[in-house]
C-alpha atoms as a PDB file:
ATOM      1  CA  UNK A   1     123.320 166.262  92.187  1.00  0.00           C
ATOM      2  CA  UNK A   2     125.164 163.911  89.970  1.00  0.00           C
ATOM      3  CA  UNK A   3     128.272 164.481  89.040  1.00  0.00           C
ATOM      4  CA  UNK A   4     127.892 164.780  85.236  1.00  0.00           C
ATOM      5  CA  UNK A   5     125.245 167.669  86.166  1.00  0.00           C
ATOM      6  CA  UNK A   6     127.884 168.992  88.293  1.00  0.00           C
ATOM      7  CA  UNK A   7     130.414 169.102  85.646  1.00  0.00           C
ATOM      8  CA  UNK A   8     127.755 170.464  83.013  1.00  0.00           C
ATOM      9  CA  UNK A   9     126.592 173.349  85.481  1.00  0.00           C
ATOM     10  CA  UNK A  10     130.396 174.233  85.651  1.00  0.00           C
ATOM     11  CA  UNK A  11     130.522 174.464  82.244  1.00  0.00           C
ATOM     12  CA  UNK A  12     127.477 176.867  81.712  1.00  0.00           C
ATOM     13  CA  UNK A  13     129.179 179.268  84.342  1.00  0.00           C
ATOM     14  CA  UNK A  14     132.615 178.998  82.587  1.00  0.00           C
ATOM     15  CA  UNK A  15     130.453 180.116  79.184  1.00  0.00           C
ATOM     16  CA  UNK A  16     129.059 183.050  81.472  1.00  0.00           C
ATOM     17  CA  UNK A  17     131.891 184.623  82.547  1.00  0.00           C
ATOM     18  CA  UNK A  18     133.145 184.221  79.131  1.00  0.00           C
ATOM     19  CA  UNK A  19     130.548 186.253  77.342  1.00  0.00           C
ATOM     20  CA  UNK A  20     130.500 188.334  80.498  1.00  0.00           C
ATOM     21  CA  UNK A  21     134.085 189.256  79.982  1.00  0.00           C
ATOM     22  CA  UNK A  22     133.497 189.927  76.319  1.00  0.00           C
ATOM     23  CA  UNK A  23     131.194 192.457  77.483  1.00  0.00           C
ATOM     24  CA  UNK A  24     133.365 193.725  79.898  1.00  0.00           C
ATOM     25  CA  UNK A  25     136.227 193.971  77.458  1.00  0.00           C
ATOM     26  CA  UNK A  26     133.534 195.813  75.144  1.00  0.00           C
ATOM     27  CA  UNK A  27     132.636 198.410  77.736  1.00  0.00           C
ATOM     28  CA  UNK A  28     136.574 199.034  78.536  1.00  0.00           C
ATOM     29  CA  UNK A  29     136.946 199.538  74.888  1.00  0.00           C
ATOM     30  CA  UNK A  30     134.087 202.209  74.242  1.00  0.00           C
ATOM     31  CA  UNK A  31     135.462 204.088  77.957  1.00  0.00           C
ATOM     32  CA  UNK A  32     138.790 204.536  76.265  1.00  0.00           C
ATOM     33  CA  UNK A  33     137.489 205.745  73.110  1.00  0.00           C
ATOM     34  CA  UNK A  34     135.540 208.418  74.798  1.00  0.00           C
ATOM     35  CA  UNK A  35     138.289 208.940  77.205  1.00  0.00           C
ATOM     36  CA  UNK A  36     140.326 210.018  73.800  1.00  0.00           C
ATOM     37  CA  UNK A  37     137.634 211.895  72.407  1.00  0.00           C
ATOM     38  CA  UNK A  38     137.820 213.652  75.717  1.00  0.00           C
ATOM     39  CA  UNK A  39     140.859 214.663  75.128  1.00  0.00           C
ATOM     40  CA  UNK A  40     140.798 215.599  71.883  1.00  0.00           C
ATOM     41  CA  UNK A  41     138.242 217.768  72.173  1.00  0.00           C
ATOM     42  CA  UNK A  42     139.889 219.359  75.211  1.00  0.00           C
ATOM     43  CA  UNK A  43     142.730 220.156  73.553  1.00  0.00           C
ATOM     44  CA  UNK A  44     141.151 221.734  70.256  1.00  0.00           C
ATOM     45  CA  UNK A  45     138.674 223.449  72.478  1.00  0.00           C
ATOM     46  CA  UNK A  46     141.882 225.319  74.352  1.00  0.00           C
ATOM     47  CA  UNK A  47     143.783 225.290  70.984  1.00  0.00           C
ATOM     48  CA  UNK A  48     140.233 227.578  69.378  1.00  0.00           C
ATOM     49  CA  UNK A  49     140.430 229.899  72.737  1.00  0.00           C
ATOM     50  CA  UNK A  50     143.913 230.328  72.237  1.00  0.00           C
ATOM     51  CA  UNK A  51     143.245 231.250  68.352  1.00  0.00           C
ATOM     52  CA  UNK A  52     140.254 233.841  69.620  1.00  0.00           C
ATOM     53  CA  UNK A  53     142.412 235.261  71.887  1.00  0.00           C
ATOM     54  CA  UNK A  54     145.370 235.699  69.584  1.00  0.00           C
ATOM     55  CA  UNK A  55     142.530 237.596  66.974  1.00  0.00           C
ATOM     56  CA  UNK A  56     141.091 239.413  69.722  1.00  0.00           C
ATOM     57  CA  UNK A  57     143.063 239.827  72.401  1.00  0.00           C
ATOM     58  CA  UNK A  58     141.505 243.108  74.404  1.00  0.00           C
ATOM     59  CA  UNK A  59     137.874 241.466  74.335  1.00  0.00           C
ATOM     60  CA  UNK A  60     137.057 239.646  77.831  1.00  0.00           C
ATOM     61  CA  UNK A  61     134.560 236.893  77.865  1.00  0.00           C
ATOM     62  CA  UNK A  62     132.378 238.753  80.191  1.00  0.00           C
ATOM     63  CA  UNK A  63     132.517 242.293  78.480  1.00  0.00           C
ATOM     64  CA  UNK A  64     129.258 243.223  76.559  1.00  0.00           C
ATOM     65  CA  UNK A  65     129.734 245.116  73.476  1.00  0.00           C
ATOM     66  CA  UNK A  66     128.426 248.699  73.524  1.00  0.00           C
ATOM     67  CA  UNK A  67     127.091 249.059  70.543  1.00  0.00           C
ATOM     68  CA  UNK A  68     123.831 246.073  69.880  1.00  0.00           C
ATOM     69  CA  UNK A  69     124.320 246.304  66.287  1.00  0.00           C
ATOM     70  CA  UNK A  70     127.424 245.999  65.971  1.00  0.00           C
ATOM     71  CA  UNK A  71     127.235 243.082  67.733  1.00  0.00           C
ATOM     72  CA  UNK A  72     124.600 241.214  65.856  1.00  0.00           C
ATOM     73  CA  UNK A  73     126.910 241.575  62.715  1.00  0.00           C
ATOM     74  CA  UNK A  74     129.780 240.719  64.864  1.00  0.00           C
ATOM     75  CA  UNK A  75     127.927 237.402  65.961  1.00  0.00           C
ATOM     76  CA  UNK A  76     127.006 237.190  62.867  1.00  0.00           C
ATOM     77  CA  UNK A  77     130.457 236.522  61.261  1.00  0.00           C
ATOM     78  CA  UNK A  78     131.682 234.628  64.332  1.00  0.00           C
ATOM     79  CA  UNK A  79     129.044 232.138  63.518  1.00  0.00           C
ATOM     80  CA  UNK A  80     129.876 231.995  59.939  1.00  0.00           C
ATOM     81  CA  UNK A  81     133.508 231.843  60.429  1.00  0.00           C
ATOM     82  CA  UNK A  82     132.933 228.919  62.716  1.00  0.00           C
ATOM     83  CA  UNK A  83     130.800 227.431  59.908  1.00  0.00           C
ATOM     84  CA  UNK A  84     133.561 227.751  57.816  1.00  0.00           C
ATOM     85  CA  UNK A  85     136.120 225.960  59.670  1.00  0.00           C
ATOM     86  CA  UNK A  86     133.788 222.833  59.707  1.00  0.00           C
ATOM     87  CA  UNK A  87     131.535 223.329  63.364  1.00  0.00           C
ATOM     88  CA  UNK A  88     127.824 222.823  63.322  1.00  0.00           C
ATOM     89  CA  UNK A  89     126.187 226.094  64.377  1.00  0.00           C
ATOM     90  CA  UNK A  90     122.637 225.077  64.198  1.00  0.00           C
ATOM     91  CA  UNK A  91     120.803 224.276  67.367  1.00  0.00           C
ATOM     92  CA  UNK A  92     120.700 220.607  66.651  1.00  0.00           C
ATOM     93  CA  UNK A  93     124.502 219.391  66.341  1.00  0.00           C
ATOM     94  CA  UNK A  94     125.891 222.713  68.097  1.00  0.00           C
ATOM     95  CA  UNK A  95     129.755 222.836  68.128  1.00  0.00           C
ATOM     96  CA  UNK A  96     130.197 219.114  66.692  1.00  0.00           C
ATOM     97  CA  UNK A  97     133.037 219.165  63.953  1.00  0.00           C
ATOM     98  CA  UNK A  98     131.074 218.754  59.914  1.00  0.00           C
ATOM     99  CA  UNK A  99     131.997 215.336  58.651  1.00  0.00           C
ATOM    100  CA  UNK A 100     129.172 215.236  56.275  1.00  0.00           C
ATOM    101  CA  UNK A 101     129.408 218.621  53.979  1.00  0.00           C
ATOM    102  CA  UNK A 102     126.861 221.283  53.989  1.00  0.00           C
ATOM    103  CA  UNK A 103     124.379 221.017  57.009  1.00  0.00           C
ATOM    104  CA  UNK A 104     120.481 222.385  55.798  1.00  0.00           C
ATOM    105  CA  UNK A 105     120.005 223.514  59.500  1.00  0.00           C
ATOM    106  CA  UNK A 106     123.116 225.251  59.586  1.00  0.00           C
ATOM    107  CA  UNK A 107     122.969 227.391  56.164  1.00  0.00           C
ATOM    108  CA  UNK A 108     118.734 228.210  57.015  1.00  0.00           C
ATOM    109  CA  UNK A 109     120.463 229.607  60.166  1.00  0.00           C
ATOM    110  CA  UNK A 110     123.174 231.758  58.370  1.00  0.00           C
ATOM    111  CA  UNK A 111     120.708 232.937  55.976  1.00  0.00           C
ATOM    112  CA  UNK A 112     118.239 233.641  58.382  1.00  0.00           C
ATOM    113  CA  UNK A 113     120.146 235.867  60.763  1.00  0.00           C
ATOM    114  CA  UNK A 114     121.807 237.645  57.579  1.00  0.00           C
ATOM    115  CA  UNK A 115     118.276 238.893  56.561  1.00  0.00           C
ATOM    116  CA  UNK A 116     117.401 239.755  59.970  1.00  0.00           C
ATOM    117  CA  UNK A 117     120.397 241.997  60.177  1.00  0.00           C
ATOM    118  CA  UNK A 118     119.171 243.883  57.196  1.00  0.00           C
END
């Protein structure tokens, strides 16, 4: 090997690691933005069991109800109140925060379990 192609096959590996540590800085970048969202999430997950708690605070998390009905309506209103205070509650985005308005799956779902309570 000459030592032009020497110098030209140090240059392609220079360019490598260059776009490979753009990529790497990428990566690092989209880790610490779900590292935050991690957290963020953590602490408004604790912050809505804290706020259940403080409505209800004699009902256990592994207590049935004893009456059925009663708890179909209860469900019923936890859902919508959940609704309300912007959380999917439709099977397909489950628990992710509303950024978007209304969501069709999640109102067919309200509407449907209010006319099977009736």
């Amino acid at each position: 090997m000459d030592k032009q192609a020497i110098l030209n096959r140090m240059t392609q590996l220079e360019d490598q690691i260059g776009e490979l540590y753009k990529e790497l800085g990428g990566l690092k970048q989209q880790i610490v933005h779900m590292l935050e969202e991690n957290t963020r999430l953590a602490l408004e997950n604790q912050a809505l069991r804290e706020q259940l708690e403080s409505v209800n605070p004699n009902r256990t998390s592994t207590s049935p109800d004893s009456s059925g009905e009663e708890a179909a309506g209860e469900g019923h209103d936890n859902l919508a109140r959940l609704y309300n205070e912007g959380f999917h509650i439709c099977n397909v985005h489950y628990g992710n925060m509303r950024t978007n308005g209304d969501c069709l799956f999640c109102l067919s779902f309200l509407s449907k379990t209010a006319q099977e309570e009736k």
